[in-house]
N, C-alpha and C. Protein backbone atom coordinates (compact mmCIF):
# COMPACT_ATOMS: atom_id res chain seq x y z
N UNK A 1 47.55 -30.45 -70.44
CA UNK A 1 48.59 -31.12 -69.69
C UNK A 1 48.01 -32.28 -68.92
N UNK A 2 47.78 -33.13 -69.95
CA UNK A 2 47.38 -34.66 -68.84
C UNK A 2 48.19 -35.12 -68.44
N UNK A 3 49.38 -35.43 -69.06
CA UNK A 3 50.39 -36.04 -68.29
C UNK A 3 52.07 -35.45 -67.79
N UNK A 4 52.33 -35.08 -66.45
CA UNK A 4 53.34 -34.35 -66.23
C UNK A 4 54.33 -35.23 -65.63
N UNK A 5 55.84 -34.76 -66.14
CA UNK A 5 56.90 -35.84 -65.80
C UNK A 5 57.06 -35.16 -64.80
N UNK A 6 57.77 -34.91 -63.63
CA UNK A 6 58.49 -34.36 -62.76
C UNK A 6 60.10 -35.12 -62.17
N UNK A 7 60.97 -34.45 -62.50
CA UNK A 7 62.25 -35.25 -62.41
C UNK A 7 62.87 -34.46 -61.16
N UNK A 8 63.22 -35.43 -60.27
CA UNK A 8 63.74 -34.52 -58.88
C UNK A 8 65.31 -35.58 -58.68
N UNK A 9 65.82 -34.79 -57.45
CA UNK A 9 67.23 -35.12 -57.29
C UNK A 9 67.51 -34.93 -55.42
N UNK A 10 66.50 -34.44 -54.64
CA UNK A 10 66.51 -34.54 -53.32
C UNK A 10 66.68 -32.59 -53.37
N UNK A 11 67.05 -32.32 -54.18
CA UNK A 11 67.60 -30.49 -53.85
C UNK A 11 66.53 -29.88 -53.66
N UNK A 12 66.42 -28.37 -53.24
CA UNK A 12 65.53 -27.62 -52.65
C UNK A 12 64.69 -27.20 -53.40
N UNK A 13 66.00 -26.87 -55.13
CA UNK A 13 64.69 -26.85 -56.01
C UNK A 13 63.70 -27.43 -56.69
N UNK A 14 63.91 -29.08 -56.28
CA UNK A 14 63.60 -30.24 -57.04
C UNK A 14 62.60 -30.49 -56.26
N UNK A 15 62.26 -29.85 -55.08
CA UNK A 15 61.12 -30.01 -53.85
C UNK A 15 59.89 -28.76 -54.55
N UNK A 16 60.63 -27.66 -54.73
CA UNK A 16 59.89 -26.24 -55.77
C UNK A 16 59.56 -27.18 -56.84
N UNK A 17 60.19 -27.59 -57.12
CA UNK A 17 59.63 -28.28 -58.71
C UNK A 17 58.05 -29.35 -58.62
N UNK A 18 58.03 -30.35 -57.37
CA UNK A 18 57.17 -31.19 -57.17
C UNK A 18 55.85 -30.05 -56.66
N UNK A 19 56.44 -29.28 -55.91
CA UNK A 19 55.07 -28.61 -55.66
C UNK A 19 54.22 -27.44 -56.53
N UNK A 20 55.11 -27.35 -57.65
CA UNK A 20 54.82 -26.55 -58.64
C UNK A 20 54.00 -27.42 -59.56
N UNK A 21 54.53 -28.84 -59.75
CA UNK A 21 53.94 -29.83 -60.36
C UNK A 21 52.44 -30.75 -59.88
N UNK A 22 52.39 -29.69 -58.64
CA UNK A 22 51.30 -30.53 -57.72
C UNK A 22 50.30 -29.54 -57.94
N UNK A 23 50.24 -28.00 -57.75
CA UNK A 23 49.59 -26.90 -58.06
C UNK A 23 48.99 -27.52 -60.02
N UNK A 24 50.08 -27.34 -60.71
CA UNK A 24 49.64 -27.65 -62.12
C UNK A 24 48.53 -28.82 -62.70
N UNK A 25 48.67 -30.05 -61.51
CA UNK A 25 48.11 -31.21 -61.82
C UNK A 25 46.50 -30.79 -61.31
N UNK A 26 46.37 -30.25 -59.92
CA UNK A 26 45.16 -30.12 -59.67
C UNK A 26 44.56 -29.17 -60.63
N UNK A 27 44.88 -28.18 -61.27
CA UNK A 27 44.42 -27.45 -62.05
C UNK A 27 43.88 -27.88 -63.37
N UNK A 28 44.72 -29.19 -63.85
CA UNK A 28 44.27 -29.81 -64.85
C UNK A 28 43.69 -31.36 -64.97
N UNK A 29 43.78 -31.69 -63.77
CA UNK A 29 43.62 -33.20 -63.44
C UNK A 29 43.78 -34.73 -64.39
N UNK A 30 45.83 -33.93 -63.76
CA UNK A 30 46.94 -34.33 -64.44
C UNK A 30 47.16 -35.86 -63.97
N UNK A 31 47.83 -36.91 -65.10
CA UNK A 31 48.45 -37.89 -64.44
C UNK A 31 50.20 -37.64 -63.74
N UNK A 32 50.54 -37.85 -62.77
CA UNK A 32 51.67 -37.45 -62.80
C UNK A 32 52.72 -38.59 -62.40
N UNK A 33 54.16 -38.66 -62.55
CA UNK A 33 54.81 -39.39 -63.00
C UNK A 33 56.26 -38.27 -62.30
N UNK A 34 56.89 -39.27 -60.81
CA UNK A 34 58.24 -38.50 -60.31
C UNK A 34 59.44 -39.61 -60.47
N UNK A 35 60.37 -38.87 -61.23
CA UNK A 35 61.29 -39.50 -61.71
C UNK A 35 62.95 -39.14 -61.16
N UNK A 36 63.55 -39.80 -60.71
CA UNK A 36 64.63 -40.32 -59.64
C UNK A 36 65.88 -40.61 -61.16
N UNK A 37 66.64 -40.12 -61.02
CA UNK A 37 68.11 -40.43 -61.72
C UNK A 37 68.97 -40.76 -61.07
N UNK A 38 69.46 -42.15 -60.98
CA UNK A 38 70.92 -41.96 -60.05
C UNK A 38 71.66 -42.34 -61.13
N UNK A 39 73.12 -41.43 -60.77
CA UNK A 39 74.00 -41.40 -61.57
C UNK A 39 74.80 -42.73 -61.85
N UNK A 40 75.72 -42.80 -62.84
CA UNK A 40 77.05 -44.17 -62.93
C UNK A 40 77.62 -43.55 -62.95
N UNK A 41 78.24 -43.84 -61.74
CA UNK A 41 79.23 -43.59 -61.66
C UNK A 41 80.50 -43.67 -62.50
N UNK A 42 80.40 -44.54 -63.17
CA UNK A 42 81.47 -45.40 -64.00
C UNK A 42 81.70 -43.68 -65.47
N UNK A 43 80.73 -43.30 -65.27
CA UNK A 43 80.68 -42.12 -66.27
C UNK A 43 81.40 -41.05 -66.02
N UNK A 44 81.67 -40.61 -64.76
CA UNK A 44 82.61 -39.72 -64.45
C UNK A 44 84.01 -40.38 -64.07
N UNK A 45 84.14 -41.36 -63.18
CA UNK A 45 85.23 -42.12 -62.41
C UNK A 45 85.42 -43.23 -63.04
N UNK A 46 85.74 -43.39 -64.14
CA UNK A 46 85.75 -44.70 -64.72
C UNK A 46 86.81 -45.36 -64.09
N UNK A 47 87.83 -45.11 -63.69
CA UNK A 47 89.06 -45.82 -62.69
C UNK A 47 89.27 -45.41 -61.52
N UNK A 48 88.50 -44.93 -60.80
CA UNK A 48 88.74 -44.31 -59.56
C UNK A 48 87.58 -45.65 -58.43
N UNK A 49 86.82 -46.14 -59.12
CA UNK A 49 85.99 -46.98 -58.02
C UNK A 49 86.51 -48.88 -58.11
N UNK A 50 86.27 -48.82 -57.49
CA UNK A 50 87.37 -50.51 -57.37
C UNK A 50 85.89 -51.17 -57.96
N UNK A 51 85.98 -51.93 -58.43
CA UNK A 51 84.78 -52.95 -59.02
C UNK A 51 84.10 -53.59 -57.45
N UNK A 52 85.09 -53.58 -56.64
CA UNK A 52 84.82 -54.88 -55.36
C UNK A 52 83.78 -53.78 -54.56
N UNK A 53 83.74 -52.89 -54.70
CA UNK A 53 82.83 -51.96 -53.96
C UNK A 53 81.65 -51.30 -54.90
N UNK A 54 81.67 -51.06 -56.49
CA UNK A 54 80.76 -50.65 -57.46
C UNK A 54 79.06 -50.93 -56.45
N UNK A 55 79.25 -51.85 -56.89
CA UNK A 55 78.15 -52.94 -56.81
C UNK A 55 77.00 -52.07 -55.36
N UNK A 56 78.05 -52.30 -54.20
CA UNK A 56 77.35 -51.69 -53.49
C UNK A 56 77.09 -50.05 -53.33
N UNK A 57 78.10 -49.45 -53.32
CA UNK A 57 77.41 -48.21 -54.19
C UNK A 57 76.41 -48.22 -54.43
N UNK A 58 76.71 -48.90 -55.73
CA UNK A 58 74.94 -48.51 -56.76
C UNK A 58 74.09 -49.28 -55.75
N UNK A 59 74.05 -49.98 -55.04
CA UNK A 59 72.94 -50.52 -53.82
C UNK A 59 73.07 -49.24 -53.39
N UNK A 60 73.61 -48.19 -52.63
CA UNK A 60 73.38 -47.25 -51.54
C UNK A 60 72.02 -46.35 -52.10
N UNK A 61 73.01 -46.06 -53.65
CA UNK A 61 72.47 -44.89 -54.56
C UNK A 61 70.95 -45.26 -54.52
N UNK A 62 70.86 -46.08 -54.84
CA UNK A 62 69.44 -46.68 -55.37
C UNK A 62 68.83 -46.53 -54.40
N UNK A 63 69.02 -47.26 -53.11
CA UNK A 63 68.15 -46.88 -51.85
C UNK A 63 68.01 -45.84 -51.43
N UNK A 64 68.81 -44.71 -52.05
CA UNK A 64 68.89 -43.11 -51.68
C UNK A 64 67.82 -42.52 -52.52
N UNK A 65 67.67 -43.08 -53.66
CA UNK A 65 66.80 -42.67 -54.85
C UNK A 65 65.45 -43.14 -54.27
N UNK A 66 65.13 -44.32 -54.12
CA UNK A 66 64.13 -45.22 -53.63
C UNK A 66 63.37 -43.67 -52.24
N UNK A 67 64.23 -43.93 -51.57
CA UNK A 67 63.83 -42.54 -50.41
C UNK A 67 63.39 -41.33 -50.81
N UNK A 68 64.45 -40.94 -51.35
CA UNK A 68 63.86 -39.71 -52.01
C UNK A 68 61.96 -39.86 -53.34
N UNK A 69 62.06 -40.73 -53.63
CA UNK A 69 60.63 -40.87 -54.30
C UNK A 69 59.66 -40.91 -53.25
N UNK A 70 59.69 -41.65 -52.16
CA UNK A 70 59.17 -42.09 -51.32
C UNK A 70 58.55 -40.94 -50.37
N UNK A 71 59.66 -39.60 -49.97
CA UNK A 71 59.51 -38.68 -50.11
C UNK A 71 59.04 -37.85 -50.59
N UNK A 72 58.80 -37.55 -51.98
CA UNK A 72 58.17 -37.07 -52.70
C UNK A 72 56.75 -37.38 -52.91
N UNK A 73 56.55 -38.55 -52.50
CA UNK A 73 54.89 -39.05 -52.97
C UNK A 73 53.92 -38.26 -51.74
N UNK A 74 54.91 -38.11 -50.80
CA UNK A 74 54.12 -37.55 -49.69
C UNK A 74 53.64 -35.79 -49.48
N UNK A 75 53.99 -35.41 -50.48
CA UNK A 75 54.02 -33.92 -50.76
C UNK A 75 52.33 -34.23 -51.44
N UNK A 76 51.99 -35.03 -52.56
CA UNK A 76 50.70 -35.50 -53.36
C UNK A 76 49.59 -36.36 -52.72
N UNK A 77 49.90 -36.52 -51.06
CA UNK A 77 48.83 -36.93 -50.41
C UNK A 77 47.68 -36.24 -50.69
N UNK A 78 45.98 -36.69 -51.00
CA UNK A 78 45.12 -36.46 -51.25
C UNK A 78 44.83 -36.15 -52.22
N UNK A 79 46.05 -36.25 -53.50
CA UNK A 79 45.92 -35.40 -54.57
C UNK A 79 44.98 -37.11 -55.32
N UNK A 80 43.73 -36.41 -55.66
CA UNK A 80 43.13 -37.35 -56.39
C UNK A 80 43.48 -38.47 -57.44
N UNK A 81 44.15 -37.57 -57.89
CA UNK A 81 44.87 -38.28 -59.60
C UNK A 81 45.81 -39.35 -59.31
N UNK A 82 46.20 -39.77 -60.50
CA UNK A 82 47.02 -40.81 -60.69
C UNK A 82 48.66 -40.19 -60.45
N UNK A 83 49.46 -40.58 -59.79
CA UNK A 83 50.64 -40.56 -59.43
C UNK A 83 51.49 -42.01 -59.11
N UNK A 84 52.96 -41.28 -60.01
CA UNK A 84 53.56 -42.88 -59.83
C UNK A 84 54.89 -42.09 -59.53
N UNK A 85 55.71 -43.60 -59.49
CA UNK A 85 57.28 -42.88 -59.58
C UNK A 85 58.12 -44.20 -60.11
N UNK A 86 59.30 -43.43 -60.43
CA UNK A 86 60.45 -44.39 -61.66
C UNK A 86 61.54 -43.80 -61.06
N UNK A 87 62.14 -45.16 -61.04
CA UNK A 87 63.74 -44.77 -60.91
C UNK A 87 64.76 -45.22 -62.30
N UNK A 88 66.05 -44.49 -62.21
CA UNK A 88 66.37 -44.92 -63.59
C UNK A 88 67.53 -44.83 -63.47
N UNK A 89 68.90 -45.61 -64.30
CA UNK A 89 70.38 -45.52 -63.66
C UNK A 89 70.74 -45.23 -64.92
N UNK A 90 72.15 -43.90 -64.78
CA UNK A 90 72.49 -43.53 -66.32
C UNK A 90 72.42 -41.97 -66.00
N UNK A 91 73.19 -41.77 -67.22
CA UNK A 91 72.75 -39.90 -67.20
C UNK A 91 71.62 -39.25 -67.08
N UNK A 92 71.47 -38.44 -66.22
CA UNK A 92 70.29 -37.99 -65.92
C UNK A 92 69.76 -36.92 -66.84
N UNK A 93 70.42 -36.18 -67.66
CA UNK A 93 69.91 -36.05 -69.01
C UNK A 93 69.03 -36.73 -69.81
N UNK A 94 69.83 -37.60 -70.46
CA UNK A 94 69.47 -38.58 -71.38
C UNK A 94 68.19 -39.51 -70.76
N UNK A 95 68.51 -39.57 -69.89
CA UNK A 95 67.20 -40.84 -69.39
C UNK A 95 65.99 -39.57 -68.57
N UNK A 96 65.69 -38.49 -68.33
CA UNK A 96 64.91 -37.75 -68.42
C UNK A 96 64.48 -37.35 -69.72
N UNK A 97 64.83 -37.06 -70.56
CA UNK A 97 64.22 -37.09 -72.10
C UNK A 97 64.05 -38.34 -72.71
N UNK A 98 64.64 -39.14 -72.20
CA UNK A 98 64.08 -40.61 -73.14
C UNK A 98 62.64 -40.58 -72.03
N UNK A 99 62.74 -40.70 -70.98
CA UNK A 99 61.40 -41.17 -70.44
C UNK A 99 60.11 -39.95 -70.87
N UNK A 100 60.49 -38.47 -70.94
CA UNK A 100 59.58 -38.01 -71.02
C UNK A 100 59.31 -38.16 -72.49
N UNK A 101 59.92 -38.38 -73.66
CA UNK A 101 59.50 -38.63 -74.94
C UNK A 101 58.95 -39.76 -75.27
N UNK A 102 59.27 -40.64 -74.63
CA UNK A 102 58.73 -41.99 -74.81
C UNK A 102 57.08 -42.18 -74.21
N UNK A 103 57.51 -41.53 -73.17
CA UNK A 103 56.13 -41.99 -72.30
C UNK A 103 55.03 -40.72 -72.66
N UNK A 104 55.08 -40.01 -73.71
CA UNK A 104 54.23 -39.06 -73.93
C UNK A 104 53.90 -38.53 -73.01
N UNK A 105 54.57 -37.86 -72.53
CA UNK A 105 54.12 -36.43 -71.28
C UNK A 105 54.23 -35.22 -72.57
N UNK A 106 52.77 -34.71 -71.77
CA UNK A 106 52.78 -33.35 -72.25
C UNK A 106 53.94 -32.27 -71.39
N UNK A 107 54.49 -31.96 -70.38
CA UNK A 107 54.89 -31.54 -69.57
C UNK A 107 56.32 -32.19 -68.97
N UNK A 108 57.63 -31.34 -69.09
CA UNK A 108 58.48 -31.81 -68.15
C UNK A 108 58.71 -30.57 -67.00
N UNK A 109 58.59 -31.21 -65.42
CA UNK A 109 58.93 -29.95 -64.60
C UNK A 109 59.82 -30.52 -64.05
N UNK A 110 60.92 -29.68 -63.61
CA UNK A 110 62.50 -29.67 -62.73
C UNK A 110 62.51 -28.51 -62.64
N UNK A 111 64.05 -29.02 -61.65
CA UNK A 111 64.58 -27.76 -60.68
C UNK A 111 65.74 -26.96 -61.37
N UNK A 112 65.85 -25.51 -61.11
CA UNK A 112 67.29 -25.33 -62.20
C UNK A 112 68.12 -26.14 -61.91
N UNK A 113 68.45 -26.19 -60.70
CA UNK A 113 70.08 -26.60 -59.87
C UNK A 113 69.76 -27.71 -59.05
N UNK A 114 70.45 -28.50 -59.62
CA UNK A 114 70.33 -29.78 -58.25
C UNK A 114 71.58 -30.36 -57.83
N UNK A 115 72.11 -30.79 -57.04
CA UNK A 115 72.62 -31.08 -56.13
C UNK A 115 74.31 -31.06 -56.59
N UNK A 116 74.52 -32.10 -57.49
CA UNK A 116 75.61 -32.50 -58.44
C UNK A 116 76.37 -30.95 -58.77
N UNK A 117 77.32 -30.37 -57.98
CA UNK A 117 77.98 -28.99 -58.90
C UNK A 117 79.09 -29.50 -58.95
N UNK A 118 79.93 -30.52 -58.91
CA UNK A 118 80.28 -31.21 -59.56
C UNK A 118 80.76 -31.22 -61.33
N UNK A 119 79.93 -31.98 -61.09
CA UNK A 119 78.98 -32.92 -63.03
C UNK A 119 79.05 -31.35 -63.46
N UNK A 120 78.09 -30.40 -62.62
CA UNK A 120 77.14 -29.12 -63.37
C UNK A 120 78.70 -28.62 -63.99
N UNK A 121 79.48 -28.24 -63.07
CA UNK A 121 80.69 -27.45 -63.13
C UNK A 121 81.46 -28.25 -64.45
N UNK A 122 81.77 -29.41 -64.34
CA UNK A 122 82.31 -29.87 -65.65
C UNK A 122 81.56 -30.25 -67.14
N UNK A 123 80.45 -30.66 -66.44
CA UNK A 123 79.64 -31.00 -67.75
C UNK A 123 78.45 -30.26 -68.64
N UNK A 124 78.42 -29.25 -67.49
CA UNK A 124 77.33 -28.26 -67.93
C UNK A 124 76.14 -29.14 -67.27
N UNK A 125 75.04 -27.97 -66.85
CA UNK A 125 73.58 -28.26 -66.00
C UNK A 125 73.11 -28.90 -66.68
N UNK A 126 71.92 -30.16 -65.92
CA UNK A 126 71.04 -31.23 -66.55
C UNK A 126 70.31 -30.63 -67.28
N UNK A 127 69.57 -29.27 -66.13
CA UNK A 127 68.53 -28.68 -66.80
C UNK A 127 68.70 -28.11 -68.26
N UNK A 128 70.41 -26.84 -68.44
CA UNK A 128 70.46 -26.72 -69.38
C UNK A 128 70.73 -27.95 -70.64
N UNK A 129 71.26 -29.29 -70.56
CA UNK A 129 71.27 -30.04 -71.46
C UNK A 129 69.82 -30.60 -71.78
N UNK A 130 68.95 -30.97 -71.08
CA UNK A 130 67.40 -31.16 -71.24
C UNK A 130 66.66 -30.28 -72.28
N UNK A 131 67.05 -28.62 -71.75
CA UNK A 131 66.28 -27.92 -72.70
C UNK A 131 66.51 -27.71 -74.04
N UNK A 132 67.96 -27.86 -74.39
CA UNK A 132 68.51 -28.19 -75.31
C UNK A 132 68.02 -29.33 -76.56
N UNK A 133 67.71 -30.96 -75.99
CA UNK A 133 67.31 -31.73 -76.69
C UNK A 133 66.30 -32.50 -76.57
N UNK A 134 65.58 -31.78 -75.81
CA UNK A 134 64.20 -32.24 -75.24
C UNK A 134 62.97 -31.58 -76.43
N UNK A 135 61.67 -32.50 -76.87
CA UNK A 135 61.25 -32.34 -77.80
C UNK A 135 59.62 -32.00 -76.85
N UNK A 136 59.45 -31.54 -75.87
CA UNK A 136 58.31 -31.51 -75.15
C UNK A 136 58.36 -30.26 -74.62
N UNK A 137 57.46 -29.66 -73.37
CA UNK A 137 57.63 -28.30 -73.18
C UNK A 137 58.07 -28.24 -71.55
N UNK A 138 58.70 -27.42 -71.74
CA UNK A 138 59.63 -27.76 -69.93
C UNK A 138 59.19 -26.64 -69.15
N UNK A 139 58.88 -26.75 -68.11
CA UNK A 139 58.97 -26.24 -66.85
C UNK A 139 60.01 -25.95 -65.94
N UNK A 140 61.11 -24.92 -65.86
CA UNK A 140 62.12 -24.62 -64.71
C UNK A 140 62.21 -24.15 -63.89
N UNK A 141 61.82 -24.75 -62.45
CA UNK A 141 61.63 -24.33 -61.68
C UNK A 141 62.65 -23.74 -60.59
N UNK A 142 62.72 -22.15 -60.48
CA UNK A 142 63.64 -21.60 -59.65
C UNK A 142 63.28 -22.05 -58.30
């Protein structure tokens, strides 16, 4: 496991997930890589958000995402290795398996449940759609 994705969402288990991913890295002296999804809105509410306000939204989201990484890097203080972070706009499915397939991670770790019950309730869990079409080996962290 040289290289581990870790995909978080601000939730409690997505905090279990980074430090599970922090335990794993020192053990293998992992590159690691924390990855931020904010949603579009436009995907659930396609007529419910006025265009004249979109815009900033996705400014809030992003700076919410931006924080939350920012957050997260601070859990990997002292951790020797290489650590980065990505943000990414779009389904958080889909753009967690494109990044971890693309970017050759040996390793994806997340949280079961994150925040969105929502989405989860109508669309079914990230986690369960990930494990589903994800071509790498996953980590779920309760």
């Amino acid at each position: 496991m040289k290289k581990i994705l870790v995909a978080i969402d601000g939730s409690e288990n997505s905090t279990k997930a980074l430090e599970k991913a922090k335990e794993l890295a020192l053990l293998n002296n992992s590159e690691l890589m924390i990855l931020n999804v904010v949603s579009d809105l436009r995907n659930y509410h396609p007529y419910v958000i006025d265009r004249v306000y979109e815009s900033e939204i996705n400014k809030v989201l992003l700076e919410h995402g931006k924080k939350l990484l920012d957050e997260a890097l601070k859990i990997f203080e002292g951790y020797e290795g290489k650590v980065g972070t990505s943000i990414k706009c779009g389904d958080a499915a889909r753009e967690i398996i494109e990044m971890a397939e693309k970017g050759g991670y040996d390793l994806l770790v997340m949280g079961s449940r994150g925040l969105n019950a929502l989405s989860r309730a109508m669309l079914g869990s990230v986690s369960n759609k990930v494990l589903n079409h994800i071509k790498i080996s996953v980590l779920i962290v309760r």
